[in-house]
C-alpha atoms as a PDB file:
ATOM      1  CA  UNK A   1       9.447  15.731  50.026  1.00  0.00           C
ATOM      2  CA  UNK A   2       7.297  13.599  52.110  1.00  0.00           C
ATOM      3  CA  UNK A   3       2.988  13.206  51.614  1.00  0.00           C
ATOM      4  CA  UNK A   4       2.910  15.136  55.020  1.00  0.00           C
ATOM      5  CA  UNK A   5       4.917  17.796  53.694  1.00  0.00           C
ATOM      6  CA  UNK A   6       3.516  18.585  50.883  1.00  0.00           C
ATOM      7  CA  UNK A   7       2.229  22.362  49.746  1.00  0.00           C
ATOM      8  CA  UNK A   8      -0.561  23.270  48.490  1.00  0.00           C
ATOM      9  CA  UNK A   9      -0.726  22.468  44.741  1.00  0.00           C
ATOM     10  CA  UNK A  10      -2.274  24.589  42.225  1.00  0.00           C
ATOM     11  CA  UNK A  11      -4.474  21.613  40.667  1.00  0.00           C
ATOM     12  CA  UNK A  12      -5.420  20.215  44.063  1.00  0.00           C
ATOM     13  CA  UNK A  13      -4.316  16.630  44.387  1.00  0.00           C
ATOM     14  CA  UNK A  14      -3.728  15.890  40.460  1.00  0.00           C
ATOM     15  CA  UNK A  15      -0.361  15.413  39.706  1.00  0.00           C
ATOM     16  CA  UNK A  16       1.270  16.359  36.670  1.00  0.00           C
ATOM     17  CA  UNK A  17       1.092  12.619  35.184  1.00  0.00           C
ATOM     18  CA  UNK A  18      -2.884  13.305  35.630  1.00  0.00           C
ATOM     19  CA  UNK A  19      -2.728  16.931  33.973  1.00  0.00           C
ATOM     20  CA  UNK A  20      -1.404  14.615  30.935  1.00  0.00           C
ATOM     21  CA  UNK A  21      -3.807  12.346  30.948  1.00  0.00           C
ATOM     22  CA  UNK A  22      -6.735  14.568  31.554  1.00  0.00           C
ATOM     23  CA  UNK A  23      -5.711  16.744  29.031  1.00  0.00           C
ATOM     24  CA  UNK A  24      -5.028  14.225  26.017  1.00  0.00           C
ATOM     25  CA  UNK A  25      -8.881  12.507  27.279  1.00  0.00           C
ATOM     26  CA  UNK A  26     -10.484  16.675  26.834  1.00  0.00           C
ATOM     27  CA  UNK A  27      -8.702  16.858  23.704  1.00  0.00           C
ATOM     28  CA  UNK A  28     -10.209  13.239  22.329  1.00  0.00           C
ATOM     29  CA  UNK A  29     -13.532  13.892  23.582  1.00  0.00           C
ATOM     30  CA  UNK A  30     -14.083  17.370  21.757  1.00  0.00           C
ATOM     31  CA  UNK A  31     -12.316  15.870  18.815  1.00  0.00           C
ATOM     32  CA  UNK A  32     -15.153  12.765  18.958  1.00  0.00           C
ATOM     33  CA  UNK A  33     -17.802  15.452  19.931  1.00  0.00           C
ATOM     34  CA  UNK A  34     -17.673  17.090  16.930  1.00  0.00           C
ATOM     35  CA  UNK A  35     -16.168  14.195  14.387  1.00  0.00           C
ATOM     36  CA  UNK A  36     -18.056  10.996  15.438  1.00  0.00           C
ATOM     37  CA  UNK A  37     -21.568  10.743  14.077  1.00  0.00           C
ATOM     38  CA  UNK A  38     -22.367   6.795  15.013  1.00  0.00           C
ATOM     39  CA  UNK A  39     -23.671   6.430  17.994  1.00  0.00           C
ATOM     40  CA  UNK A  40     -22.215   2.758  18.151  1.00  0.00           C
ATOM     41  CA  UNK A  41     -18.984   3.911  18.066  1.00  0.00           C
ATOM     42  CA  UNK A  42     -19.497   5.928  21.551  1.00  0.00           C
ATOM     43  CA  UNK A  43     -19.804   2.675  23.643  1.00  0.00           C
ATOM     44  CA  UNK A  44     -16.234   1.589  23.565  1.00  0.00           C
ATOM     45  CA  UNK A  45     -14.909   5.115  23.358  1.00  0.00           C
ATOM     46  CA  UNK A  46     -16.449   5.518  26.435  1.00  0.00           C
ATOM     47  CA  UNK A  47     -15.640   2.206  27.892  1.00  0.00           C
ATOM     48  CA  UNK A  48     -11.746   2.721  27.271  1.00  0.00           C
ATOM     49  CA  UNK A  49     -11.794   6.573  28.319  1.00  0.00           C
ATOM     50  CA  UNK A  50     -14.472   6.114  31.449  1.00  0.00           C
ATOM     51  CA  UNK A  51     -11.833   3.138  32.869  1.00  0.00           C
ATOM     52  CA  UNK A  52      -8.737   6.065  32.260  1.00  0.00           C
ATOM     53  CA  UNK A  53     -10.686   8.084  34.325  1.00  0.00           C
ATOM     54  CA  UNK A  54     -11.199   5.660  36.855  1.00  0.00           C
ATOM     55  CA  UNK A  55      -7.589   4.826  37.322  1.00  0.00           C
ATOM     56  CA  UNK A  56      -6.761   8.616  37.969  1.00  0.00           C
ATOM     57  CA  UNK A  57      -8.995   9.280  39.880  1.00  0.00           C
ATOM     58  CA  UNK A  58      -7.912   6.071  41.982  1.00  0.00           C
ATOM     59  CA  UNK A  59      -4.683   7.388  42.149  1.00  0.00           C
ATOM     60  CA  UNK A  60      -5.918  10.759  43.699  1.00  0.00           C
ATOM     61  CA  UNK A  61      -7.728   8.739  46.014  1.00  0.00           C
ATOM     62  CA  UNK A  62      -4.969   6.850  46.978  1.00  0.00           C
ATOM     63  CA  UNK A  63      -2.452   9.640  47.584  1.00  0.00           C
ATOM     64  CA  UNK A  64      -5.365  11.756  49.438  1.00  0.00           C
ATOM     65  CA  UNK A  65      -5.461   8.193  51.914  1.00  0.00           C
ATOM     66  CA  UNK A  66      -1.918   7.315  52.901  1.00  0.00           C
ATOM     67  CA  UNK A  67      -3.181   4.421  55.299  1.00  0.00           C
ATOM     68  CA  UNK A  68      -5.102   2.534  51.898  1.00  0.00           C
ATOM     69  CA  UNK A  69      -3.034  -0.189  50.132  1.00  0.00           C
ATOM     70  CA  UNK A  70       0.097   0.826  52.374  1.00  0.00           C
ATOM     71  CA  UNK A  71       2.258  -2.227  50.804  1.00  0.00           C
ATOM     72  CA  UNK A  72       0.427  -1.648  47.141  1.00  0.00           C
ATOM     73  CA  UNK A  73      -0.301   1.986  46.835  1.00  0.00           C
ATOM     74  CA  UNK A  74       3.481   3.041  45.109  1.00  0.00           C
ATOM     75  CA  UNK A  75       3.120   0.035  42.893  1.00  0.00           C
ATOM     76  CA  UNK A  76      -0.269   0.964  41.688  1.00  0.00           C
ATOM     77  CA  UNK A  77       0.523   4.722  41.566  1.00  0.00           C
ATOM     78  CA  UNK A  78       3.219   3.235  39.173  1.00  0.00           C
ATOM     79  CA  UNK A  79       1.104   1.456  37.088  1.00  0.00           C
ATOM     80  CA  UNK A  80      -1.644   2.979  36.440  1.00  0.00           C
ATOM     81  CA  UNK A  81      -0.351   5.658  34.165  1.00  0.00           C
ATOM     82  CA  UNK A  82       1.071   2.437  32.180  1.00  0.00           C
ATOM     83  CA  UNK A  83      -2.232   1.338  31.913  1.00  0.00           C
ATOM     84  CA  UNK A  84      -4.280   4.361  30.966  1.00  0.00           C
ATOM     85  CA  UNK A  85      -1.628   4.603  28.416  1.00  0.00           C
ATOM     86  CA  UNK A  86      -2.556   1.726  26.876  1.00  0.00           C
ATOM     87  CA  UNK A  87      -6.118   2.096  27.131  1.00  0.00           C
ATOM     88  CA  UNK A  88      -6.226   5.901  25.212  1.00  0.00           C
ATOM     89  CA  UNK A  89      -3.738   4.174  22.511  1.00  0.00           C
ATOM     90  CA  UNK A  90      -6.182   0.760  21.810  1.00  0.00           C
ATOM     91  CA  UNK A  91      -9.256   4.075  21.671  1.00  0.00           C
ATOM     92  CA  UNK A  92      -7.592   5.134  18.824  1.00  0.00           C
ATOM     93  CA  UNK A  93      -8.417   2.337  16.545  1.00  0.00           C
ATOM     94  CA  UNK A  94     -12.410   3.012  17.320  1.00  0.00           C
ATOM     95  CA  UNK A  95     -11.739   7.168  17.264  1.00  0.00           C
ATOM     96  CA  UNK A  96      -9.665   7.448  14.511  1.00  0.00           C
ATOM     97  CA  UNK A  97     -11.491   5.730  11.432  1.00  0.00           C
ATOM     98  CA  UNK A  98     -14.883   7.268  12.810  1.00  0.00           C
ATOM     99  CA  UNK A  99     -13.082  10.647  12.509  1.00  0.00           C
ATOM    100  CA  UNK A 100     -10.892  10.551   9.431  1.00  0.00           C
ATOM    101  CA  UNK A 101     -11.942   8.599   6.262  1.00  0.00           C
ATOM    102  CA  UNK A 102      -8.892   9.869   4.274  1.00  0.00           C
ATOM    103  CA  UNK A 103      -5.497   8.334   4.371  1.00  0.00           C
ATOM    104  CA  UNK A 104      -2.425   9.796   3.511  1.00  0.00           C
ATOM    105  CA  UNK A 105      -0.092   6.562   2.769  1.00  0.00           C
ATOM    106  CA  UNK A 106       0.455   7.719  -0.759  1.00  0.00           C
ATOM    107  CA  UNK A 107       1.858  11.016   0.616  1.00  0.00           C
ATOM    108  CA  UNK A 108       3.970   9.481   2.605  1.00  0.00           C
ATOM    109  CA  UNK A 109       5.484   6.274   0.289  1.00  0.00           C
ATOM    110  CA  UNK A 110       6.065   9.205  -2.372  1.00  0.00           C
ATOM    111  CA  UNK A 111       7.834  11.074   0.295  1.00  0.00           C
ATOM    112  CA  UNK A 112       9.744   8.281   0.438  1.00  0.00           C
ATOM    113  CA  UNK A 113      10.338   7.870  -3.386  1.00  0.00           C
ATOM    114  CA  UNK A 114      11.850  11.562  -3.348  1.00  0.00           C
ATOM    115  CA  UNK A 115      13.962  10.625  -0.650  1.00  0.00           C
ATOM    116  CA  UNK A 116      15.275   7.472  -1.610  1.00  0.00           C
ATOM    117  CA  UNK A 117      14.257   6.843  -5.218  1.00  0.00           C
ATOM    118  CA  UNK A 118      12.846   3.198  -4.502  1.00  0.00           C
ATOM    119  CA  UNK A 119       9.651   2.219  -2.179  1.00  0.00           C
ATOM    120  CA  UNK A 120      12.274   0.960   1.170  1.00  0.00           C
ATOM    121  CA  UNK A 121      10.309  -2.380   1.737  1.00  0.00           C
ATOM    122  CA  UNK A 122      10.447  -3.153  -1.695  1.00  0.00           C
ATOM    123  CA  UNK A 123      13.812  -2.845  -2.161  1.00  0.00           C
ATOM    124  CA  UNK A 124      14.698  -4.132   0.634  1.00  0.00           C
ATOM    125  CA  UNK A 125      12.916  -7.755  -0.326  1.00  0.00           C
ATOM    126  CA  UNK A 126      16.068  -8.813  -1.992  1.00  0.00           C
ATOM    127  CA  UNK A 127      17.389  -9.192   1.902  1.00  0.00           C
ATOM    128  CA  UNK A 128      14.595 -11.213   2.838  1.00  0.00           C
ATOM    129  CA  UNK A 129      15.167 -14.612   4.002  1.00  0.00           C
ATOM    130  CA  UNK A 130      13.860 -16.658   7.070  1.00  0.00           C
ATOM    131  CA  UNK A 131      16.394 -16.001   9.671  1.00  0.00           C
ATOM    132  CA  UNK A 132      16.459 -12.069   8.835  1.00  0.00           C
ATOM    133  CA  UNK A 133      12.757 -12.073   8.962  1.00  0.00           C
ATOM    134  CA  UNK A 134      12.833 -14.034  12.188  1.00  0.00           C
ATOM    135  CA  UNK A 135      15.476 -11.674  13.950  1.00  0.00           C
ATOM    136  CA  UNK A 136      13.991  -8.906  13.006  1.00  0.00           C
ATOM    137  CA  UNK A 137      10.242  -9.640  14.069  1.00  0.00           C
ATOM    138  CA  UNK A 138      11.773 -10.462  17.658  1.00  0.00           C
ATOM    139  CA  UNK A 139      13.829  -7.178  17.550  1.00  0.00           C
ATOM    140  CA  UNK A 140      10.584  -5.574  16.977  1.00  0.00           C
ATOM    141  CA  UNK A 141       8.413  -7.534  19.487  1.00  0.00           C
ATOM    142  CA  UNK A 142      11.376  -6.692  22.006  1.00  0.00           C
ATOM    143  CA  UNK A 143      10.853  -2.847  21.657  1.00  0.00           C
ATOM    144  CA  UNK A 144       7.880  -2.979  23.747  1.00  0.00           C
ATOM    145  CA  UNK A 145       9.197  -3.764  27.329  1.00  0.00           C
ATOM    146  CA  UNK A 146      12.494  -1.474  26.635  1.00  0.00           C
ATOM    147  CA  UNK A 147      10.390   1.752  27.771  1.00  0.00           C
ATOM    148  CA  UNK A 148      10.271   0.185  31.316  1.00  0.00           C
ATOM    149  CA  UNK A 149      13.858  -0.794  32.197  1.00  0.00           C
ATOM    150  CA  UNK A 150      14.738   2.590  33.184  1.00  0.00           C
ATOM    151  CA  UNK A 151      11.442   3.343  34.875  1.00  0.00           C
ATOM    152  CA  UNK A 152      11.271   0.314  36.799  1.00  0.00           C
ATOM    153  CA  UNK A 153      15.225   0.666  37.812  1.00  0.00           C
ATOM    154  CA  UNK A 154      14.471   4.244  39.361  1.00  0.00           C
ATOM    155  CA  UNK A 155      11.223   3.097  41.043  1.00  0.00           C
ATOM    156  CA  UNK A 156      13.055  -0.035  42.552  1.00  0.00           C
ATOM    157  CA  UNK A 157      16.093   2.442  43.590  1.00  0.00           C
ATOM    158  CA  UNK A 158      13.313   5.009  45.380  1.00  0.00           C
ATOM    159  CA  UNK A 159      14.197   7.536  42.996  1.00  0.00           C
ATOM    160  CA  UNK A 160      10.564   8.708  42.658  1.00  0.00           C
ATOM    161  CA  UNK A 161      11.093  12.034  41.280  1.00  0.00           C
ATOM    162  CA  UNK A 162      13.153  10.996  38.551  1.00  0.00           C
ATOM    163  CA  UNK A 163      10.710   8.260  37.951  1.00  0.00           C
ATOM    164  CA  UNK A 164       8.448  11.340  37.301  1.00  0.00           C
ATOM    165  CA  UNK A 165      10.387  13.029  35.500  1.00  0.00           C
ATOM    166  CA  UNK A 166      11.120  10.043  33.329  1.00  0.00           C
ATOM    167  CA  UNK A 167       7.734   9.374  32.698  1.00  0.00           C
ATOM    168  CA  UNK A 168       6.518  12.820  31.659  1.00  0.00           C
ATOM    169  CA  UNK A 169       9.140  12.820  28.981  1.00  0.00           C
ATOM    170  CA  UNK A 170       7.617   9.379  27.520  1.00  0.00           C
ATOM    171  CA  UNK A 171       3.898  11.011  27.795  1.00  0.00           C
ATOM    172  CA  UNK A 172       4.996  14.169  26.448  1.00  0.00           C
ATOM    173  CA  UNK A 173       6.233  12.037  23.135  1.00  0.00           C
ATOM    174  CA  UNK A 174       3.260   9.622  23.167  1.00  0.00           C
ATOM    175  CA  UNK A 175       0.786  11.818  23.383  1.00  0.00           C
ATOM    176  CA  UNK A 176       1.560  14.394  20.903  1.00  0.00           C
ATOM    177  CA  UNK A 177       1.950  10.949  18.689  1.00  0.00           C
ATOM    178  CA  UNK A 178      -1.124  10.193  18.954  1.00  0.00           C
ATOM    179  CA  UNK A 179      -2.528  13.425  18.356  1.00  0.00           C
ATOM    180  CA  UNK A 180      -0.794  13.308  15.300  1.00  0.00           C
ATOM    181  CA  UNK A 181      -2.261   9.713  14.266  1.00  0.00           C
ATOM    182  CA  UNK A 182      -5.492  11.310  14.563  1.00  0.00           C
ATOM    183  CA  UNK A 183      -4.040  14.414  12.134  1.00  0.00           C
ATOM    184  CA  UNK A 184      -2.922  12.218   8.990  1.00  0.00           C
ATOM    185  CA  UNK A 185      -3.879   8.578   9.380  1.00  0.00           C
ATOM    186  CA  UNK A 186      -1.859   5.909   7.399  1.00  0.00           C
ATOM    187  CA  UNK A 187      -1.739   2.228   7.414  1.00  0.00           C
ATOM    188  CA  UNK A 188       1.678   2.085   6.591  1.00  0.00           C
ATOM    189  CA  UNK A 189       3.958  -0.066   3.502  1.00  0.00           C
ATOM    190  CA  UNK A 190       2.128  -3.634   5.043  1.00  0.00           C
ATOM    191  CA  UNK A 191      -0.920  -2.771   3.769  1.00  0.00           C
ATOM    192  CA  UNK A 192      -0.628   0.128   1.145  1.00  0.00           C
ATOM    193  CA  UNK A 193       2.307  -1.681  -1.072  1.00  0.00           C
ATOM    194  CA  UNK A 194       1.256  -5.024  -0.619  1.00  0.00           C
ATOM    195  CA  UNK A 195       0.866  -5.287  -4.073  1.00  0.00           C
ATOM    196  CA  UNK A 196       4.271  -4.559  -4.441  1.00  0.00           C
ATOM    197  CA  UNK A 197       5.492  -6.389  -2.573  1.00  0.00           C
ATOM    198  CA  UNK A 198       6.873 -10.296  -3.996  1.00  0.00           C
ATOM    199  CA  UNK A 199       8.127 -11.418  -1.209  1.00  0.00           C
ATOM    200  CA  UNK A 200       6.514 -13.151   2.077  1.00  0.00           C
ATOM    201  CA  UNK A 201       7.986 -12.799   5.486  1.00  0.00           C
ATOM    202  CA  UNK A 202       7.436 -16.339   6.495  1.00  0.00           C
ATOM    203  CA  UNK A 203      10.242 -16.305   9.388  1.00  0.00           C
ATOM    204  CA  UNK A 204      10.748 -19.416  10.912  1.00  0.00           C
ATOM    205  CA  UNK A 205       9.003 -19.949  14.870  1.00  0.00           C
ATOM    206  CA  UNK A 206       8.284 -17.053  16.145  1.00  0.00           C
ATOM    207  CA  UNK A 207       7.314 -14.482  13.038  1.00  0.00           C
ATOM    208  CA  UNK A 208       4.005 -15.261  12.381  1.00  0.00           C
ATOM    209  CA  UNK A 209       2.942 -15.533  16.802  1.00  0.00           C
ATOM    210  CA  UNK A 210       4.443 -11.858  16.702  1.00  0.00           C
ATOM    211  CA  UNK A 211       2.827 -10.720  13.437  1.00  0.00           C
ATOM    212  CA  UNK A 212      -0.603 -12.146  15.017  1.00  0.00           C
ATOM    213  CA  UNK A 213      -0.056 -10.657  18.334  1.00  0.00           C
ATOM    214  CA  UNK A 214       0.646  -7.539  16.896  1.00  0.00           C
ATOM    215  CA  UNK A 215      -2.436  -7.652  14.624  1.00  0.00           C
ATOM    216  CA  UNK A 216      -4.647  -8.466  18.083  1.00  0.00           C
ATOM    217  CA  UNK A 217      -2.837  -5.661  19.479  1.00  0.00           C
ATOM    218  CA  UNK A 218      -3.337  -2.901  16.587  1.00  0.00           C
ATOM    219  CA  UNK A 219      -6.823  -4.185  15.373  1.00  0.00           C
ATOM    220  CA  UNK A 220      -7.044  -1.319  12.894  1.00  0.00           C
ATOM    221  CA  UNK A 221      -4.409  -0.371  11.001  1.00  0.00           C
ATOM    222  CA  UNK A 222      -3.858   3.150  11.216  1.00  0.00           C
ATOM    223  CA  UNK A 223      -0.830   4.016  13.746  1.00  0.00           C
ATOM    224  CA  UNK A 224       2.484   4.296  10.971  1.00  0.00           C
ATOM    225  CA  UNK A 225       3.055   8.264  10.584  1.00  0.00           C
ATOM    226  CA  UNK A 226       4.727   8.992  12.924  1.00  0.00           C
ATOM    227  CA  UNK A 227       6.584   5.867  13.952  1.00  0.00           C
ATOM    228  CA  UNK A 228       5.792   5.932  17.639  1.00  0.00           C
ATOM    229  CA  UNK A 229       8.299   2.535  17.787  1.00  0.00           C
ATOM    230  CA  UNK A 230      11.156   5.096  16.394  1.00  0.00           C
ATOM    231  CA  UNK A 231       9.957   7.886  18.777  1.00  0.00           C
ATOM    232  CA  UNK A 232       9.427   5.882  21.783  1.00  0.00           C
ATOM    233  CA  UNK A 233      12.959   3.707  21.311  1.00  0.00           C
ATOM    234  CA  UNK A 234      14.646   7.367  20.899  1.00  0.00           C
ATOM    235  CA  UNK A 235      13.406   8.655  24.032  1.00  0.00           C
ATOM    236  CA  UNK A 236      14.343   5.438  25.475  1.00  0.00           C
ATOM    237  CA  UNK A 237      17.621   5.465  24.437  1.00  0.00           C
ATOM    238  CA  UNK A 238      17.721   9.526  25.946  1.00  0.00           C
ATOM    239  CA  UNK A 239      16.514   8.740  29.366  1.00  0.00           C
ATOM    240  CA  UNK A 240      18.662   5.314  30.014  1.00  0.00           C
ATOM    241  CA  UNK A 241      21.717   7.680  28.690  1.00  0.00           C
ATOM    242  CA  UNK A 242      20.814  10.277  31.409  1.00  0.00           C
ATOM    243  CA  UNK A 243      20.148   7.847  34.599  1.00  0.00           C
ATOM    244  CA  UNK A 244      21.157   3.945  33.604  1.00  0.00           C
ATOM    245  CA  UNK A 245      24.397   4.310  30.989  1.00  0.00           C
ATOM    246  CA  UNK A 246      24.971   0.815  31.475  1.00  0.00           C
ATOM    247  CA  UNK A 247      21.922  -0.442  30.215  1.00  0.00           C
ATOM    248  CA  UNK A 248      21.735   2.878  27.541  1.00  0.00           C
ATOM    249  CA  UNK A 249      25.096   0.415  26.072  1.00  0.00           C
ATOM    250  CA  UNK A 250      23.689  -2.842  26.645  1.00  0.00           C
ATOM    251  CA  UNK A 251      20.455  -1.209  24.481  1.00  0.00           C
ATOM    252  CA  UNK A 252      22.455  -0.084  21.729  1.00  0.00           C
ATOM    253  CA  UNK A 253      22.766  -2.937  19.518  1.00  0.00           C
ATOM    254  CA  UNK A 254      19.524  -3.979  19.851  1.00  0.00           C
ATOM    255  CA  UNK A 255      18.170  -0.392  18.759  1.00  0.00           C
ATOM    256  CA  UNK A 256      20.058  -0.637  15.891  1.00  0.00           C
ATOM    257  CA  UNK A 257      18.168  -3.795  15.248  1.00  0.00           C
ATOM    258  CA  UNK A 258      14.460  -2.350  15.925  1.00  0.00           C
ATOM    259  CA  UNK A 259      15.361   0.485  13.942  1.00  0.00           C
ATOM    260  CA  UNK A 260      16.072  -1.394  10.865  1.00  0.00           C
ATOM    261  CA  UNK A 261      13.180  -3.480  11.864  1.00  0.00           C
ATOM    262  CA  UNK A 262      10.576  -0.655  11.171  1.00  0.00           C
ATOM    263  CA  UNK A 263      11.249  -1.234   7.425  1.00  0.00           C
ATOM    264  CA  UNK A 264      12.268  -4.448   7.079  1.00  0.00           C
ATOM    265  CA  UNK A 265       8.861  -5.891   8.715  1.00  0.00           C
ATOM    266  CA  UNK A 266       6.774  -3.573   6.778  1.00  0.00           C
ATOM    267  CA  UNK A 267       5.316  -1.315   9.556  1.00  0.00           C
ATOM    268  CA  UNK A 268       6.587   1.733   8.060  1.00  0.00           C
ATOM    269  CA  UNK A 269       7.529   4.204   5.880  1.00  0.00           C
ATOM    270  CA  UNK A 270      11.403   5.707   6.111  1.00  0.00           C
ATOM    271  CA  UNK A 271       9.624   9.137   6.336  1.00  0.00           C
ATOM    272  CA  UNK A 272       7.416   7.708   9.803  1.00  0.00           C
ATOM    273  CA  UNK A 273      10.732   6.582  11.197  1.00  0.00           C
ATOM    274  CA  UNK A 274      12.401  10.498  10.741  1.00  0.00           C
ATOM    275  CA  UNK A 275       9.638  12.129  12.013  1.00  0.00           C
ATOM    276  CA  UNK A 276       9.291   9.736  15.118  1.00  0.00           C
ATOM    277  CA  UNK A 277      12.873  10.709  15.827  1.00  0.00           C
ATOM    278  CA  UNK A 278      11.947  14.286  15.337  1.00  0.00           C
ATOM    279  CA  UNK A 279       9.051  13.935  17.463  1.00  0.00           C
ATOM    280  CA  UNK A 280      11.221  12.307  20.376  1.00  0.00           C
ATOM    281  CA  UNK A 281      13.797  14.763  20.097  1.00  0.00           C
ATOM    282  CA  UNK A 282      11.523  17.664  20.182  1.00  0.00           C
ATOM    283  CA  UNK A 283       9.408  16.215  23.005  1.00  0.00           C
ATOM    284  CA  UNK A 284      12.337  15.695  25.182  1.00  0.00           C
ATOM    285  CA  UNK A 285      13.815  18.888  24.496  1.00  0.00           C
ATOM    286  CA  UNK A 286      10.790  20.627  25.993  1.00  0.00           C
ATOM    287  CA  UNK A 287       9.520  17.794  28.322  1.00  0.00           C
ATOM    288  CA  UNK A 288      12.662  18.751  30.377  1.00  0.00           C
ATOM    289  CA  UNK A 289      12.659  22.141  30.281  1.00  0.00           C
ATOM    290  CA  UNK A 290       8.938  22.201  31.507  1.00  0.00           C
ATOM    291  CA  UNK A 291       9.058  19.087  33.963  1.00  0.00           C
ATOM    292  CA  UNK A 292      11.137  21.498  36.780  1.00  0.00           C
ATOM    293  CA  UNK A 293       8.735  24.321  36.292  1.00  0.00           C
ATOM    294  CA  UNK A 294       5.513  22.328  36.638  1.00  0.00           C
ATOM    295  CA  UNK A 295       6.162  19.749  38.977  1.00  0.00           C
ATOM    296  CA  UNK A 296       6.875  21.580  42.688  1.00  0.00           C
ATOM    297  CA  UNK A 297       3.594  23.320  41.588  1.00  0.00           C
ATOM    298  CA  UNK A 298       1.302  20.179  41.358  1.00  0.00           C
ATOM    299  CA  UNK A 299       0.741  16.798  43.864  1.00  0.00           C
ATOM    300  CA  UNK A 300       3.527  14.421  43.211  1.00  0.00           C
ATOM    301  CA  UNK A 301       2.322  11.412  41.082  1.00  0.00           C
ATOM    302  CA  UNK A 302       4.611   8.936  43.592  1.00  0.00           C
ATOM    303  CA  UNK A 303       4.949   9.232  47.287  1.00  0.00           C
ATOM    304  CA  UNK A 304       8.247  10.012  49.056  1.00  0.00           C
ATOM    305  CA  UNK A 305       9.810  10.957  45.961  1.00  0.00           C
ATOM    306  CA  UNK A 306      13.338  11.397  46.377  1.00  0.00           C
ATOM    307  CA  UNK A 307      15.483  14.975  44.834  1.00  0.00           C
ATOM    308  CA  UNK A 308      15.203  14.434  41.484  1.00  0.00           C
ATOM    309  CA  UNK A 309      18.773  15.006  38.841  1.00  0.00           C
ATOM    310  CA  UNK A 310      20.802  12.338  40.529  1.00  0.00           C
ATOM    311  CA  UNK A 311      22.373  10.404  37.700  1.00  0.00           C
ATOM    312  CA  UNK A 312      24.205   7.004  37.645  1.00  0.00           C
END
C-alpha cells in the first residue's frame, strides 16, 4: 500500500512503532511521577525522553511530507525507532535507582542455588582461562549488532511490512523487559558474588576494551533479571528462522556461544537467562498474533511497504 493510498488510521498518522514508544514513555513518566522525589534526577530523564519524543514526532512529520528528505526519509524512518530505543534503555539507569532502592540479587542467586546447587559463575571459574575469557567477551560484544541483520536485510530487499512486523516483535520483548527491570532490579553475579568469586577474567586483547565499553554503556548496574541479551538473541534467532534461514544457520553457533557467555562473563544469573527466553517466547507468541490486527488500522511506520508474510 502506497502513502497516497493510505486509509484513514484510527491514531491519525502514528504508526504502530509510535503507539510502542508512546506508550512505554506514559508508562515511565507516571512511574517517575509518583516514584522520583529529586528534582535533579528530572533533567536527564527529561533530556533522554524529550529527544524520544522528538524523533517520533519527526517521523510523523516526515510521513505527513512525502516531498522532505525524499532520498533520506525511509532510512531515517528506519532508524529512529533504533535510536529511541536506545535512548529509553540508557533512562533506565537514572529512573530506576531513583525509583527502587531494593535489590533482589539474593533472590535470584538462591534461585539459582535451588536450581543448580552451586552459584553458576563460581563454579564455572574452574573453566576460566585467557582464551575462554577472550572468546567469550567477543561472543558477547557480538550480540549487539545480531538484532539488525534481519531488519536491515528486509529493509534493503523493500520488504517494509515485514520490516514492521519484525520490529514490533523486538519492541514487544524489549519493552516489557524493561518494565520488568524497573519491577525487581538486580545487578547481577559481577557485582553481587564478587566476593566469591577467585578468579579474574583478564582475557587477553580485547576483554578488558569490551568490559569498559560495556561499563560506559550500562553506567549503573541494574539491567540482569531478565536477561534482555537471552531474550533479545531468542527473538533474533525466531525472526531470522521465519524470513533469512540462511543467516538463522550461520547464527547458530555463535548463539550457542553468547548464551554460555551470559554466565561465563558474569552478567547473569542462570535464572535471568530462563526468564529472558520466557520473555522472548511469550512476546513473540503474542507480538504476532496482534501485529495483523493492529497494523492495517494505524499509519505505516515505513513508506511503500510491501505485503507482508513473504518468507525466504
Amino acid at each position: 500500500m502506497t502513502d497516497q493510498a493510505a486509509p484513514k488510521h484510527r491514531l491519525g498518522p502514528f504508526s504502530l512503532i509510535d503507539a510502542c514508544n508512546l506508550g512505554l514513555l506514559a508508562i515511565l513518566s507516571t512511574i517517575a511521577v509518583v516514584g522520583v522525589r529529586t528534582a535533579s534526577v528530572w533533567w536527564p530523564l527529561l533530556g533522554f525522553w524529550s529527544a524520544s519524543l522528538g524523533l517520533t514526532w519527526l517521523g510523523v512529520w516526515l510521513r505527513r511530507r512525502p516531498e522532505q528528505l525524499v532520498g533520506a526519509r525511509a532510512v531515517v524512518l528506519f532508524v529512529a525507532p533504533v535510536v529511541v530505543l536506545f535512548l529509553v534503555f540508557e533512562s533506565l539507569f537514572v529512573l530506576i535507582p531513583a525509583v527502587r532502592s531494593v535489590r533482589y540479587d539474593d533472590v535470584f542467586a538462591a534461585a539459582d542455588r535451588a536450581m543448580l546447587g552451586v552459584d553458576a559463575t563460581v563454579w564455572m571459574e574452574q573453566w576460566n582461562t585467557p582464551w575462554l575469557d577472550e572468546l567469550f567477551h567477543v561472543a558477547y560484544f557480538l550480540y549487539f549488532p545480531m538484532p539488525l541483520v534481519a531488519l536491515v536485510w528486509l529493509f534493503a530487499k523493500g520488504r517494509r511490512a515485514d520490516a514492521e512486523r519484525v520490529l514490533f516483535v523486538f519492541l514487544c520483548c524489549y519493552y516489557p523487559s524493561y518494565l520488568i527491570y524497573v519491577a525487581w532490579p538486580a545487578e547481577g553475579p559481577q557485582h553481587s558474588l564478587r566476593d566469591r568469586h577467585t578468579v579474574e577474567l583478564q582475557g587477553i586483547l580485547l576483554t578488558q576494551p569490551i568490559r569498559t565499553l560495556v561499563a560506559t554503556l550500562e553506567p549503573s548496574k541494574i539491567d540482569a533479571f531478565p536477561s534482555v541479551h537471552a531474550a533479545i538473541l531468542t527473538t533474533t534467532m525466531v525472526t531470522a528462522w521465519w524470513y533469512v534461514r540462511r543467516v538463522f544457520w550461520c547464527f547458530v553457533p555463535l548463539a550457542v556461544l553468547i548464551f554460555v557467555s551470559l554466565i561465563y562473563t558474569r552478567h547473569h544469573y542462570v535464572i535471568d537467562v530462563v526468564a529472558g527466553v520466557a520473555v522472548a517466547a511469550t512476546t513473540a507468541w503474542a507480538a504476532v498474533r496482534l501485529f495483523p490486527r493492529w497494523w492495517p488500522t494505524l499509519a505505516r511506520h515505513l513508506p511503500d511497504a510491501a505485503p507482508a508474510g513473504e518468507r525466504s
